[in-house]
C-alpha atoms as a PDB file:
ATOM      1  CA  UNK A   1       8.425 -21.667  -9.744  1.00  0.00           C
ATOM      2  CA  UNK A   2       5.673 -23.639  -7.756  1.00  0.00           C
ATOM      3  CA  UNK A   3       2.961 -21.204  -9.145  1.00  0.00           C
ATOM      4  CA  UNK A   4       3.987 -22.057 -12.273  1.00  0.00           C
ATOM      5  CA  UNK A   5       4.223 -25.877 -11.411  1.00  0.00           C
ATOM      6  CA  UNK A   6       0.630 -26.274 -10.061  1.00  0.00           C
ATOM      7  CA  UNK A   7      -0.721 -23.719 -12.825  1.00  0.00           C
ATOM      8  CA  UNK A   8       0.615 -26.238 -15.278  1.00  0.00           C
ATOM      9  CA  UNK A   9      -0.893 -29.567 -13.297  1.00  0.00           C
ATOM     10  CA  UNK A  10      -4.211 -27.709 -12.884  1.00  0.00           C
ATOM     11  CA  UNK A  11      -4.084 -26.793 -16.569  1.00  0.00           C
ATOM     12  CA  UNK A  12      -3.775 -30.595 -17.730  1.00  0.00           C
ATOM     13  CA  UNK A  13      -5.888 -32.086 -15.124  1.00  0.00           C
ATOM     14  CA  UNK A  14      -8.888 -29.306 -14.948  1.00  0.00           C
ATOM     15  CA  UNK A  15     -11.974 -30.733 -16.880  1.00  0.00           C
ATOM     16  CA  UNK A  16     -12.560 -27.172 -17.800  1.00  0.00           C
ATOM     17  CA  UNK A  17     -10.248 -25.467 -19.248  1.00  0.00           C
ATOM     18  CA  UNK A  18     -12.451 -22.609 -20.474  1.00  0.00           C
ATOM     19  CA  UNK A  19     -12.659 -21.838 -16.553  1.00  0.00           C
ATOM     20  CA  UNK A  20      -8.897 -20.244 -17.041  1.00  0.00           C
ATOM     21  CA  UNK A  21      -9.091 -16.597 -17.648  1.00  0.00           C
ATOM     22  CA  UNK A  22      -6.536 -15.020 -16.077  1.00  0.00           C
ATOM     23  CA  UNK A  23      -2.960 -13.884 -16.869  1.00  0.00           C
ATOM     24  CA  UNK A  24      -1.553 -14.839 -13.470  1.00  0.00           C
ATOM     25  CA  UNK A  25      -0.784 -18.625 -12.061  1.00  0.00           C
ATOM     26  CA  UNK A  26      -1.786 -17.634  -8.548  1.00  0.00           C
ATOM     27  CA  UNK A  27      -4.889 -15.966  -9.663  1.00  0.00           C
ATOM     28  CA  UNK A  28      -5.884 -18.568 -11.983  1.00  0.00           C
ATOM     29  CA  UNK A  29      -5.363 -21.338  -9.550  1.00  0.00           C
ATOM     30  CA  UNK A  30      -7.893 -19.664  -7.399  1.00  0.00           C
ATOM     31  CA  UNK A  31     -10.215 -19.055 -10.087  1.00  0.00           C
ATOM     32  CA  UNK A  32      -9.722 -22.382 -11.167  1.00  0.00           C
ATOM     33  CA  UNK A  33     -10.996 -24.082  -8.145  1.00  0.00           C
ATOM     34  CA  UNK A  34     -13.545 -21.275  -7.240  1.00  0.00           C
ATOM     35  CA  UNK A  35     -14.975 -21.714 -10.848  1.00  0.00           C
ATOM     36  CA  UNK A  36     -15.007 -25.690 -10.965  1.00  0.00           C
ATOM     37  CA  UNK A  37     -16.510 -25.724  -7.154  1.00  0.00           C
ATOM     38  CA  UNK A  38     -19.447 -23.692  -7.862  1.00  0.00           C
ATOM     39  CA  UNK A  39     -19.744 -25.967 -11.754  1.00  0.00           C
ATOM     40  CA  UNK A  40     -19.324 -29.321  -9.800  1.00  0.00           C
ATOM     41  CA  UNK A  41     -20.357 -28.682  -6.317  1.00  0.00           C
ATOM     42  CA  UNK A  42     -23.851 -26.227  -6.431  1.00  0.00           C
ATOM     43  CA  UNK A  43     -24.441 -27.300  -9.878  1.00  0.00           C
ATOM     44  CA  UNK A  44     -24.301 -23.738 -11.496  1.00  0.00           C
ATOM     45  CA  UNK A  45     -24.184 -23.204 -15.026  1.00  0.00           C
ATOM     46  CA  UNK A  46     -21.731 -21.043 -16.204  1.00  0.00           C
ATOM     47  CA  UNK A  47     -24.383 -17.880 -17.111  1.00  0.00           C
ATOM     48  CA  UNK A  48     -25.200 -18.131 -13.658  1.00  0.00           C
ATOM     49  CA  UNK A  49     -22.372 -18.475 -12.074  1.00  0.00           C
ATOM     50  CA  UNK A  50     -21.202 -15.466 -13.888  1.00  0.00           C
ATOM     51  CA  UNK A  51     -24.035 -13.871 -12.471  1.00  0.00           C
ATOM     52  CA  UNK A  52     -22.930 -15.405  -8.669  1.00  0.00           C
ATOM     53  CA  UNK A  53     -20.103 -13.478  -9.106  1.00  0.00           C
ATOM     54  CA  UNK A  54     -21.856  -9.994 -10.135  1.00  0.00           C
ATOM     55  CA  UNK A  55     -22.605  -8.859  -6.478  1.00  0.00           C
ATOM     56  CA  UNK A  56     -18.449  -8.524  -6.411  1.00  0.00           C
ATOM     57  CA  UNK A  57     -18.704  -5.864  -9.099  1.00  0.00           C
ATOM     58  CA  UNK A  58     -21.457  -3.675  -7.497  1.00  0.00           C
ATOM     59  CA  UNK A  59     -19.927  -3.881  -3.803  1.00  0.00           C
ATOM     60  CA  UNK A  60     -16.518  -3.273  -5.128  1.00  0.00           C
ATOM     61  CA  UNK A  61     -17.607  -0.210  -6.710  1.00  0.00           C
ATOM     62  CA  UNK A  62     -20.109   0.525  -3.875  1.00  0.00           C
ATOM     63  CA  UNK A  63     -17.640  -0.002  -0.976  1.00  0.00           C
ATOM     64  CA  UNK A  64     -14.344   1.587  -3.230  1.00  0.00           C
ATOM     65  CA  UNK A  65     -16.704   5.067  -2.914  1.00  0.00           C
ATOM     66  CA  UNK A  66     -17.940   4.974   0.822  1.00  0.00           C
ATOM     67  CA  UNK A  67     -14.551   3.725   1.576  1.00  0.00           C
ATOM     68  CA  UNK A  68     -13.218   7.395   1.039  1.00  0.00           C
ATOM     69  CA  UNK A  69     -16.040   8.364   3.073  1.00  0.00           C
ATOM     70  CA  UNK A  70     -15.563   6.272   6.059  1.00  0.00           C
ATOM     71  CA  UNK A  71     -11.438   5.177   6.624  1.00  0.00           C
ATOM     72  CA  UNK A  72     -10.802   9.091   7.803  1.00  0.00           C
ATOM     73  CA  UNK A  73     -13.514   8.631  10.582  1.00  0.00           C
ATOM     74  CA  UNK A  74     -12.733   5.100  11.567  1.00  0.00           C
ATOM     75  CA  UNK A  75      -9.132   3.802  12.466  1.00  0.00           C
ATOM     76  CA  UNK A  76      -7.518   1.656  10.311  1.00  0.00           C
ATOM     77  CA  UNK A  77      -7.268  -1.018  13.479  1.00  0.00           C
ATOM     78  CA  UNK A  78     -11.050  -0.762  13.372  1.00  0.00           C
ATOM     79  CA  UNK A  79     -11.379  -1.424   9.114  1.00  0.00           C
ATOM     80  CA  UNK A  80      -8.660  -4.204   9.421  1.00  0.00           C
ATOM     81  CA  UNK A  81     -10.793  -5.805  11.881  1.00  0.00           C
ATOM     82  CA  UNK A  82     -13.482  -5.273   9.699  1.00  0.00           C
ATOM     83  CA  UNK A  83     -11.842  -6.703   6.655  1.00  0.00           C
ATOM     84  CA  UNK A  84     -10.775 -10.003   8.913  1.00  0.00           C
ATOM     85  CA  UNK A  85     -14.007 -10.794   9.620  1.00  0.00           C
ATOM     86  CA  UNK A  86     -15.203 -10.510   6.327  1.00  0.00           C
ATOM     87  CA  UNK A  87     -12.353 -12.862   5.406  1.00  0.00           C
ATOM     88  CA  UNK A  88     -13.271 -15.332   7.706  1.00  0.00           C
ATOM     89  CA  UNK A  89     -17.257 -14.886   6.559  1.00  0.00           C
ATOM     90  CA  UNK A  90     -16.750 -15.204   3.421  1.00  0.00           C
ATOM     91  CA  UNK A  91     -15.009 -19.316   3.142  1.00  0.00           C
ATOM     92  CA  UNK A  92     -17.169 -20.118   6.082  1.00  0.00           C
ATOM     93  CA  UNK A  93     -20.228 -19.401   4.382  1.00  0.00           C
ATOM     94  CA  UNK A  94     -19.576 -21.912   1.141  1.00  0.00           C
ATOM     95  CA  UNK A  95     -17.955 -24.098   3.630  1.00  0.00           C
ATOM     96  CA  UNK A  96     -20.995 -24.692   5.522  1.00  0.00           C
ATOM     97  CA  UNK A  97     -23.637 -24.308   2.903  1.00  0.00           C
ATOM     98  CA  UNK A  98     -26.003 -27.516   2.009  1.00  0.00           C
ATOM     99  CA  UNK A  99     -25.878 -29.049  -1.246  1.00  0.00           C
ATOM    100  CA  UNK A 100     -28.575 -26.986  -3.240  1.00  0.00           C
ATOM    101  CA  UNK A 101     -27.973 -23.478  -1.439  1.00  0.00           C
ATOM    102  CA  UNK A 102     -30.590 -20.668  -1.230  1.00  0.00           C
ATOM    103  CA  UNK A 103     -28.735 -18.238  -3.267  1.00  0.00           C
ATOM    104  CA  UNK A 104     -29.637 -14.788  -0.731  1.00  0.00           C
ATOM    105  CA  UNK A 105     -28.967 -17.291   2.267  1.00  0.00           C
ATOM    106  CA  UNK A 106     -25.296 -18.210   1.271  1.00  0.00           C
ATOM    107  CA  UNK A 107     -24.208 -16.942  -2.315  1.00  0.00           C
ATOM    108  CA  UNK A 108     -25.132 -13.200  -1.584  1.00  0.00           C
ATOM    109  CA  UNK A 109     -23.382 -13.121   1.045  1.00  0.00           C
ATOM    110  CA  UNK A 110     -20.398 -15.130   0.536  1.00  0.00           C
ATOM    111  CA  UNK A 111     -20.069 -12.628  -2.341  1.00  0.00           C
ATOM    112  CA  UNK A 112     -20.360  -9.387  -0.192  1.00  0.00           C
ATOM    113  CA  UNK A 113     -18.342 -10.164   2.578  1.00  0.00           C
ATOM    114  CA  UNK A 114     -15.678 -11.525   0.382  1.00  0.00           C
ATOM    115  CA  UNK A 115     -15.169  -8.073  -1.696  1.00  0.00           C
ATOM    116  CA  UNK A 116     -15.673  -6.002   1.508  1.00  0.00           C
ATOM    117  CA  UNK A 117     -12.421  -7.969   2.668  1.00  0.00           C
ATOM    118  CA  UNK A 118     -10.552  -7.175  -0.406  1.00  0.00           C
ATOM    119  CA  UNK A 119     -11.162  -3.623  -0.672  1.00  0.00           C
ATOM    120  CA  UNK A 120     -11.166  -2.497   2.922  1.00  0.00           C
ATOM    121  CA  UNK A 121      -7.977  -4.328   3.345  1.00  0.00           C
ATOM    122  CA  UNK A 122      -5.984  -3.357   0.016  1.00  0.00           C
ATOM    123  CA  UNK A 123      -7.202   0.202   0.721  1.00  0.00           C
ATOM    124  CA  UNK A 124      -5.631   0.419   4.599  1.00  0.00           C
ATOM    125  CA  UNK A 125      -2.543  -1.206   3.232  1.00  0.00           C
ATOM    126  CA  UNK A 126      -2.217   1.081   0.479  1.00  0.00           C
ATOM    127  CA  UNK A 127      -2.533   3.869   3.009  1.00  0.00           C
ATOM    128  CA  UNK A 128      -0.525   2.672   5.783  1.00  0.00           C
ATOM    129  CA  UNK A 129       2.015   2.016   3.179  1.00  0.00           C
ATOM    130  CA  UNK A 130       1.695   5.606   1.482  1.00  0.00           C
ATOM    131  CA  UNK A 131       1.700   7.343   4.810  1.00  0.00           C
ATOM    132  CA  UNK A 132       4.962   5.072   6.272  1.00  0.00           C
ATOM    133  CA  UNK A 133       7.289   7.483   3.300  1.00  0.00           C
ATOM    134  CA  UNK A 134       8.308  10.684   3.008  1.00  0.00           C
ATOM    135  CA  UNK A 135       6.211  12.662   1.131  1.00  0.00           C
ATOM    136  CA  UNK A 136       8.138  12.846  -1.844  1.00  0.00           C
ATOM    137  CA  UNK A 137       8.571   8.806  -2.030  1.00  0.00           C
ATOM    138  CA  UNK A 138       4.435   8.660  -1.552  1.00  0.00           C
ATOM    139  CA  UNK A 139       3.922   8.398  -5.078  1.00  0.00           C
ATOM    140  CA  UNK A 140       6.412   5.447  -5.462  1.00  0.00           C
ATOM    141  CA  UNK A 141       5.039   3.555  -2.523  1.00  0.00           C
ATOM    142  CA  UNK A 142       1.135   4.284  -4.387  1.00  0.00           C
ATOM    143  CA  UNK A 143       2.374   2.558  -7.489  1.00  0.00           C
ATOM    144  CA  UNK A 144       3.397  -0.193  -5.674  1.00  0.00           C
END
């Protein structure tokens, strides 16, 4: 009910409404203040901010495929790790950045560290979760 709640207030109180494209109150909160940040605070206009967020695409598909590569010869202790730094990388580096940024000094790799977080992480829970069932439950526990 609270998602819901501050979806609604950030709905009537966002200047930009256009900013909310997502189906999901949680997600569009996020994208909601990520979106009006980089508008307001670095001055970005919205083609470019668009293109801010394009390194996300590439290095999610990029890290998705070495990922299958890499989490059978590194434990999953080691990749969480990993994806916890990135996490921590990632706010840090927009928290700390000056008013007009160098994009390659902060944006870049805000960007990178932040989807090398997601996917390392979602990709060790998926298999510590898949591998924690039976083998005929596996496929369940996938979907989920």
């Amino acid at each position: 009910m609270e998602d819901w709640v501050s979806f609604y207030c950030t709905l009537r109180t966002s200047e930009h409404p256009r900013h909310l494209v997502s189906a999901s109150p949680r997600t569009s909160l996020s994208g909601v203040l990520i979106l009006d940040s980089m508008d307001s605070t670095l001055q970005g206009s919205p083609l470019q901010i668009v293109a801010w967020f394009s390194p996300m695409c590439v290095g999610g598909i990029i890290i998705a495929a070495a990922g299958g590569f890499v989490l059978h010869l590194l434990s999953g202790t080691i990749l969480m790790l990993i994806a916890g730094v990135s996490w921590i990388i990632a706010p840090l580096l927009f928290a700390i950045m000056p008013a007009n940024p160098p994009y390659w000094a902060f944006v870049f790799p805000a960007m990178i560290t932040g989807t090398i977080g997601i996917d390392i992480s979602f990709n060790i829970t998926n298999i510590f979760i898949t591998t924690g069932l039976p083998k005929r439950q596996q496929g369940l526990a996938g979907a989920m």
